[in-house]
Protein backbone atom coordinates (compact mmCIF):
# COMPACT_ATOMS: atom_id res chain seq x y z
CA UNK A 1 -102.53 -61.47 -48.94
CA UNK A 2 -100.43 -64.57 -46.50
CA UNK A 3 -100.33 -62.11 -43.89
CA UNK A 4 -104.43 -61.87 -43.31
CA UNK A 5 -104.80 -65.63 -44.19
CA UNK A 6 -106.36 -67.23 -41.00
CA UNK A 7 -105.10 -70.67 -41.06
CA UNK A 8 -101.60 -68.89 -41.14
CA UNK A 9 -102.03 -67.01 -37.58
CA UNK A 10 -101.28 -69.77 -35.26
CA UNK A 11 -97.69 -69.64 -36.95
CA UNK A 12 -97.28 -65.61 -37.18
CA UNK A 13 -97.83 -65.84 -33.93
CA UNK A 14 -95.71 -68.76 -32.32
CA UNK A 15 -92.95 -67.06 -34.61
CA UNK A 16 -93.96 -63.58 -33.72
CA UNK A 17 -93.79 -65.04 -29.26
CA UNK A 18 -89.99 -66.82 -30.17
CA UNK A 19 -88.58 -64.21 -31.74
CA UNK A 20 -89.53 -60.89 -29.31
CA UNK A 21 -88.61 -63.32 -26.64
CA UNK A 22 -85.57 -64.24 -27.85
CA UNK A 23 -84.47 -59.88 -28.85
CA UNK A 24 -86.38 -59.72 -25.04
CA UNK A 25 -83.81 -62.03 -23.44
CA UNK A 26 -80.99 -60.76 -25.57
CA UNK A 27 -81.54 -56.78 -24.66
CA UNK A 28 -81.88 -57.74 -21.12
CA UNK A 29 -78.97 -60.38 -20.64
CA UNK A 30 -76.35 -58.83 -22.81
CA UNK A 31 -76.62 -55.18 -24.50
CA UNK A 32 -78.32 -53.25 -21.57
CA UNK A 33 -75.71 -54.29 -19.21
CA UNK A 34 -72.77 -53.86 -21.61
CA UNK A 35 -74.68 -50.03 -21.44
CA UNK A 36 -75.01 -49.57 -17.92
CA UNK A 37 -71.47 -50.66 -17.49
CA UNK A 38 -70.14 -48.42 -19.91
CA UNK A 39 -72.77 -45.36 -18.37
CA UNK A 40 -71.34 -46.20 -14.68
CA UNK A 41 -67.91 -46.14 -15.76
CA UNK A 42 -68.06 -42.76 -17.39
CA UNK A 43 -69.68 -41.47 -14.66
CA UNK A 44 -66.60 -42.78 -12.43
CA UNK A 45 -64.05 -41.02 -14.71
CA UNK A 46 -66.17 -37.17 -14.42
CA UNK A 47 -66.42 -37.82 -10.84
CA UNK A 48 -62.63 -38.88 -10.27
CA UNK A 49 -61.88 -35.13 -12.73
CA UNK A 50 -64.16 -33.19 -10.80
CA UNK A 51 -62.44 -34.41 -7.57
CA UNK A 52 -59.36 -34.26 -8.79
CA UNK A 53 -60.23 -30.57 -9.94
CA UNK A 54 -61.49 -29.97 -6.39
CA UNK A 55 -58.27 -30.61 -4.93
CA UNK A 56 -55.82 -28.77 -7.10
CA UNK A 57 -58.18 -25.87 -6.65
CA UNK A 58 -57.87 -26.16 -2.63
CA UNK A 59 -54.13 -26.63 -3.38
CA UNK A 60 -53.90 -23.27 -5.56
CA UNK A 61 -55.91 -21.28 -2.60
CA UNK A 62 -53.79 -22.59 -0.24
CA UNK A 63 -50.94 -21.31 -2.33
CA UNK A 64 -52.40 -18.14 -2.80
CA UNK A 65 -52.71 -18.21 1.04
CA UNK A 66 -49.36 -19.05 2.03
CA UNK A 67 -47.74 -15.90 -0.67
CA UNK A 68 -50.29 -13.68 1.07
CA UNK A 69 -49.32 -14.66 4.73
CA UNK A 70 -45.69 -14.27 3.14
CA UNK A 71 -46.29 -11.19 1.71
CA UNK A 72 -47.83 -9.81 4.91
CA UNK A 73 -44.62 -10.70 6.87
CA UNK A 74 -42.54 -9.12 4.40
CA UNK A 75 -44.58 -6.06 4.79
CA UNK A 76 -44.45 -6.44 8.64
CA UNK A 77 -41.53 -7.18 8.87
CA UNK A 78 -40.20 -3.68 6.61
CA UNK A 79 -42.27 -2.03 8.77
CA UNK A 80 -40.28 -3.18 11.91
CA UNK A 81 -37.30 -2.50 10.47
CA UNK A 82 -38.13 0.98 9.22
CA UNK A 83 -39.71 2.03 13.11
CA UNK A 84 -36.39 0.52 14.53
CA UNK A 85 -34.40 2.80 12.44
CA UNK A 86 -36.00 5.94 12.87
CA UNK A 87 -35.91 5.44 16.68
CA UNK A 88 -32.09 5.02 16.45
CA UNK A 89 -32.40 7.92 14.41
CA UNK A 90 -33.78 9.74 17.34
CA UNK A 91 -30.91 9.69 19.31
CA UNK A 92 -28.44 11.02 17.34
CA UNK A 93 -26.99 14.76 16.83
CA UNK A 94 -29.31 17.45 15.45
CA UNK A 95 -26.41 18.10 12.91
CA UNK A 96 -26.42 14.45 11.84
CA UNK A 97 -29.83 14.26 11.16
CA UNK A 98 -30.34 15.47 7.69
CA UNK A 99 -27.52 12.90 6.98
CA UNK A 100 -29.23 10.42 8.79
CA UNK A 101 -32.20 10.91 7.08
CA UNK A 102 -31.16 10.85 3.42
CA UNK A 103 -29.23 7.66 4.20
CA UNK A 104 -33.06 6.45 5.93
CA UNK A 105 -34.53 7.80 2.77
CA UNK A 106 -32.79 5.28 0.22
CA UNK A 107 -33.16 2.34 2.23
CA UNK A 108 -36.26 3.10 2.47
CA UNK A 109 -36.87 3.09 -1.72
CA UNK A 110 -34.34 -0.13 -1.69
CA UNK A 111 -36.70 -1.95 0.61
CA UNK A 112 -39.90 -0.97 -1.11
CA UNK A 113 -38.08 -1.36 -4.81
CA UNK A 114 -37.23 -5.11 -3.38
CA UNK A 115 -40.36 -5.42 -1.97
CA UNK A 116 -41.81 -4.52 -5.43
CA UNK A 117 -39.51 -7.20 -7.18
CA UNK A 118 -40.43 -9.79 -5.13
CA UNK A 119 -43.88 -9.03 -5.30
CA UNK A 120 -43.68 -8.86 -9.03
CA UNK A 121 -41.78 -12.74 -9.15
CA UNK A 122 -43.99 -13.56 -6.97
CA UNK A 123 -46.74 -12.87 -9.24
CA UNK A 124 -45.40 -14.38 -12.19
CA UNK A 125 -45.13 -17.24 -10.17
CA UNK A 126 -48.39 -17.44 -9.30
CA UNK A 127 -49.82 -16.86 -12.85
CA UNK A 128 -47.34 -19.18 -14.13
CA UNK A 129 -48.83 -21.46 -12.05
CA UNK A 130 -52.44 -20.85 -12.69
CA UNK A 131 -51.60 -21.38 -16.16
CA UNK A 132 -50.26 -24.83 -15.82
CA UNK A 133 -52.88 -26.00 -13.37
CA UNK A 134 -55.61 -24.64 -15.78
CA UNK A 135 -54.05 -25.95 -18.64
CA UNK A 136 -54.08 -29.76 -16.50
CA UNK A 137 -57.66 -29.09 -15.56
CA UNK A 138 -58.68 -28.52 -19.16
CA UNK A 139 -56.84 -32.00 -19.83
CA UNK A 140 -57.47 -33.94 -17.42
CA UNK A 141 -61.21 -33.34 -17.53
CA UNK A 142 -61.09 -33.47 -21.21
CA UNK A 143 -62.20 -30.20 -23.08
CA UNK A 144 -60.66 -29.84 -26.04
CA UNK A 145 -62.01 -26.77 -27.23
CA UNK A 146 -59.78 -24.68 -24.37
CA UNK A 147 -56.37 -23.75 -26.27
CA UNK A 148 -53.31 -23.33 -24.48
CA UNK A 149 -53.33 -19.89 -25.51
CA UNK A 150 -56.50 -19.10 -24.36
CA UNK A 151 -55.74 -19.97 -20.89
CA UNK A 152 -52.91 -18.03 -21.13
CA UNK A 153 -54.82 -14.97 -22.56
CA UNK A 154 -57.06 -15.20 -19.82
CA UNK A 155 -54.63 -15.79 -16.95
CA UNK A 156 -52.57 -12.98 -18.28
CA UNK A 157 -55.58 -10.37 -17.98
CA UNK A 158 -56.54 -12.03 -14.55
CA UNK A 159 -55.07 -8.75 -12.26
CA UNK A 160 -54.06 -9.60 -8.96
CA UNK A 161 -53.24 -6.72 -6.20
C-alpha cells in the first residue's frame, strides 16, 4: 500500500501541512466571517421586530387607556347630568311630578341606550384594531403559520367589559 510506504511520508505530510493550512486560512479569512455577518444581521432584524412589537403594544395600551378614561367621563359625565335633573325635578309641583318623572325616565334609557352604542363602536373599534395590529405583528416579525383568520377568530372571542 503508497499510503504506509516510508520514503513517501515526508510528502503526505508537507502536502497534508499546505493543504489544512490553506482550508485553515480560508475558514478563518473568508467563510466564518461571511457567517458571523450573516448571524449578527439576523439578530439585528428580531431585535428591530421585537422592538418594534414593544412599541405598538405600548401604543395599543395607551389606546385602551385613553377609551377607558373616555369612557369614564362619559359615565361621569351622565351621571352629572342625571343628579342635575332630578334636583330641578325637586322643585317643581307635586302634580307635575309623575310627568316629570316619566319624561326623566326616557332620557334616562336614551342616555344609557347611547351610552351602550357608543360603547359597542367603541369596541369594534378597538377589536378592529387589535386585529390589524396583530395581523402587522405576525408580519412584520415573520410567522407565517398565523392566518388572518385566526387572528380574527381569536380577537373576536377576546371579551372586553
Amino acid at each position: 500500500m503508497p499510503q504506509l510506504d516510508i520514503s513517501t511520508f515526508t510528502s503526505q505530510l508537507f502536502w497534508l501541512c499546505v493543504c489544512f493550512f490553506s482550508m485553515l486560512f480560508i475558514m478563518s479569512k473568508i467563510i466564518v466571517p461571511k457567517i458571523a455577518d450573516i448571524m449578527d444581521q439576523r439578530q439585528r432584524k428580531i431585535d428591530g421586530y421585537l422592538n418594534k412589537a414593544h412599541t405598538l403594544k405600548l401604543e395599543a395600551e395607551e389606546a385602551l387607556k385613553k377609551y377607558q378614561d373616555a369612557l369614564a367621563d362619559a359615565t361621569r359625565e351622565a351621571g352629572l347630568a342625571i343628579a342635575q335633573t332630578q334636583n330641578e325635578l325637586a322643585g317643581y309641583m307635586q302634580q307635575k311630578q309623575d310627568e316629570l318623572n316619566l319624561k326623566l325616565q326616557k332620557k334616562i334609557e336614551q342616555g344609557e341606550a347611547e351610552i351602550n352604542k357608543n360603547k359597542e363602536e367603541a369596541l369594534t373599534k378597538v377589536k378592529e384594531v387589535s386585529e390589524d395590529l396583530a395581523l402587522e405583528i405576525v408580519n412584520k416579525i415573520g410567522l407565517s403559520v398565523i392566518k388572518p383568520k385566526d387572528i380574527k377568530e381569536a380577537v373576536k372571542n377576546v371579551r372586553i367589559n
